[in-house]
Protein backbone atom coordinates (compact mmCIF):
# COMPACT_ATOMS: atom_id res chain seq x y z
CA UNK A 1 0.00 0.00 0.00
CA UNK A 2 1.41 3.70 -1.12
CA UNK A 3 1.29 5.52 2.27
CA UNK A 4 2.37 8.76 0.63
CA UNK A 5 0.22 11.64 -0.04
CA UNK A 6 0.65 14.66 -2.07
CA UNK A 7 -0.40 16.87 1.10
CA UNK A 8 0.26 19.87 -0.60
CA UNK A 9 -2.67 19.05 -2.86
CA UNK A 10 -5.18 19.15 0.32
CA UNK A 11 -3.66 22.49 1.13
CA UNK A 12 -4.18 24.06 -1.98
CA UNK A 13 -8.11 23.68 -2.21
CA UNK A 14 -10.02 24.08 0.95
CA UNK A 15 -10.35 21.25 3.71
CA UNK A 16 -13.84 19.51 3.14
CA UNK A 17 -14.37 16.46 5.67
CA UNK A 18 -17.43 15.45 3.64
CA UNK A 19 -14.97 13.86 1.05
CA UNK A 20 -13.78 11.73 3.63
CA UNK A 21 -14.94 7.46 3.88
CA UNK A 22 -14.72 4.72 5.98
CA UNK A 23 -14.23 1.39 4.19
CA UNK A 24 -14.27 -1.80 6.13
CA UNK A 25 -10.92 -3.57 5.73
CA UNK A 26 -11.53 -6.99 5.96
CA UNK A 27 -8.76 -8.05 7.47
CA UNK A 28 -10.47 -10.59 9.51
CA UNK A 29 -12.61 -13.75 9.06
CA UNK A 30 -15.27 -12.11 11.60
CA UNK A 31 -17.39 -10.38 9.25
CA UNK A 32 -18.63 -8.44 12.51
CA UNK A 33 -15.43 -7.06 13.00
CA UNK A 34 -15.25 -3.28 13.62
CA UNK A 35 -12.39 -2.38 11.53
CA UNK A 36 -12.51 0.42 8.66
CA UNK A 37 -9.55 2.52 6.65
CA UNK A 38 -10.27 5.89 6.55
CA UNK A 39 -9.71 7.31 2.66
CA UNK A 40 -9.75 10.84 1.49
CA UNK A 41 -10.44 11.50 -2.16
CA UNK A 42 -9.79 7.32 -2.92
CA UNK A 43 -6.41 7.60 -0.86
CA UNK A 44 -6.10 6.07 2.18
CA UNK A 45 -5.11 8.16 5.16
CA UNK A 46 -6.14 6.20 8.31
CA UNK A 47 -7.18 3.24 10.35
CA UNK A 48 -10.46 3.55 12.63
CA UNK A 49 -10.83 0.31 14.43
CA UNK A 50 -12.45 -1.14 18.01
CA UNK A 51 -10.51 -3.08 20.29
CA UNK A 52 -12.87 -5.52 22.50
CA UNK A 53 -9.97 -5.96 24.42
CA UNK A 54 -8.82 -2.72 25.62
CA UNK A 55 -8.04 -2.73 28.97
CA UNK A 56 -10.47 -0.06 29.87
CA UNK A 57 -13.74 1.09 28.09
CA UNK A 58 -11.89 4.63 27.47
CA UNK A 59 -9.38 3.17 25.23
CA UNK A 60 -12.26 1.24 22.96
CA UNK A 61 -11.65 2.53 20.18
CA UNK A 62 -8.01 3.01 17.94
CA UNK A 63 -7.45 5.37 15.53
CA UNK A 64 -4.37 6.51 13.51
CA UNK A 65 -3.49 8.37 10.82
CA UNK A 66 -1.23 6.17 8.35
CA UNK A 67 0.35 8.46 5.94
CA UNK A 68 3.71 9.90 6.50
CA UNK A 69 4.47 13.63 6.13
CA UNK A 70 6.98 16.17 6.14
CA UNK A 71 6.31 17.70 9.10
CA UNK A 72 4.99 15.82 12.27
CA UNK A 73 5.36 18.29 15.16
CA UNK A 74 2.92 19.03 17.29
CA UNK A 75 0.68 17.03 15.54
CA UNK A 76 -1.37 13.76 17.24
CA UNK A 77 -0.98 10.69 14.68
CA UNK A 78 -3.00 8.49 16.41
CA UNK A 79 -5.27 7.89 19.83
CA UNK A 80 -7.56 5.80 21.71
CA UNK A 81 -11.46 6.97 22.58
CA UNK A 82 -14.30 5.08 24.36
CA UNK A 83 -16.84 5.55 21.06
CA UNK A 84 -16.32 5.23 17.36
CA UNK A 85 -18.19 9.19 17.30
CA UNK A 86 -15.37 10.21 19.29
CA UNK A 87 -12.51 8.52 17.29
CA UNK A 88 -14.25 9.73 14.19
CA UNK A 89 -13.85 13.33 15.22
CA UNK A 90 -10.58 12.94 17.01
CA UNK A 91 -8.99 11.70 13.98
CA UNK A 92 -10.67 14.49 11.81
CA UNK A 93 -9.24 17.05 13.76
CA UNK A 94 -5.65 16.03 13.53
CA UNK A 95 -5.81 14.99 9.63
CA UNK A 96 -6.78 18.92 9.23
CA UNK A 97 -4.06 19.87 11.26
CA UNK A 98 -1.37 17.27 9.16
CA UNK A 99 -3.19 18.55 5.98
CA UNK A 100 -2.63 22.51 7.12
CA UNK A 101 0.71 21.66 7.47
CA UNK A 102 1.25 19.62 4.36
């Protein structure tokens, strides 16, 4: 998988989360698996998946961005959240930050 992308792309035209998707990834035989890459504009960006077992409910949920970039400071890559709402936002708000940066 190509884990580069042309960041300087998303910072030419403005940020729009809308064009944003979650894919399942099927890397399981559990069809019920909660386990998606997160793709912007058909590149993927991101992992968003739930960990049954985290060692507290807090840390549920994983999410990461997966793309490397010029620039990293300052900016969260990845984190752990108690709902997939929270890890969806979480991980919106640092891929603007990488893509501002780009």
């Amino acid at each position: 998988m190509d884990r580069h992308v042309n960041l300087a792309l998303y910072r030419r035209r403005r940020y729009t989360p809308r064009m944003r998707t979650l894919r399942p990834t099927r890397l399981s035989d559990d069809s019920n698996r909660k386990d998606y890459t997160v793709h912007q504009d058909g590149e993927a960006i991101g992992r968003i998946y739930e960990d049954p077992a985290a060692s507290r409910p807090e840390l549920r949920w994983f999410w990461s961005i997966t793309v490397l970039f010029p620039e990293r400071s300052r900016v969260k890559t990845d984190g752990r959240t108690a709902t997939f709402e929270e890890a969806k936002a979480q991980f919106a708000e640092c891929w603007r930050r990488v893509a501002d940066r780009g």
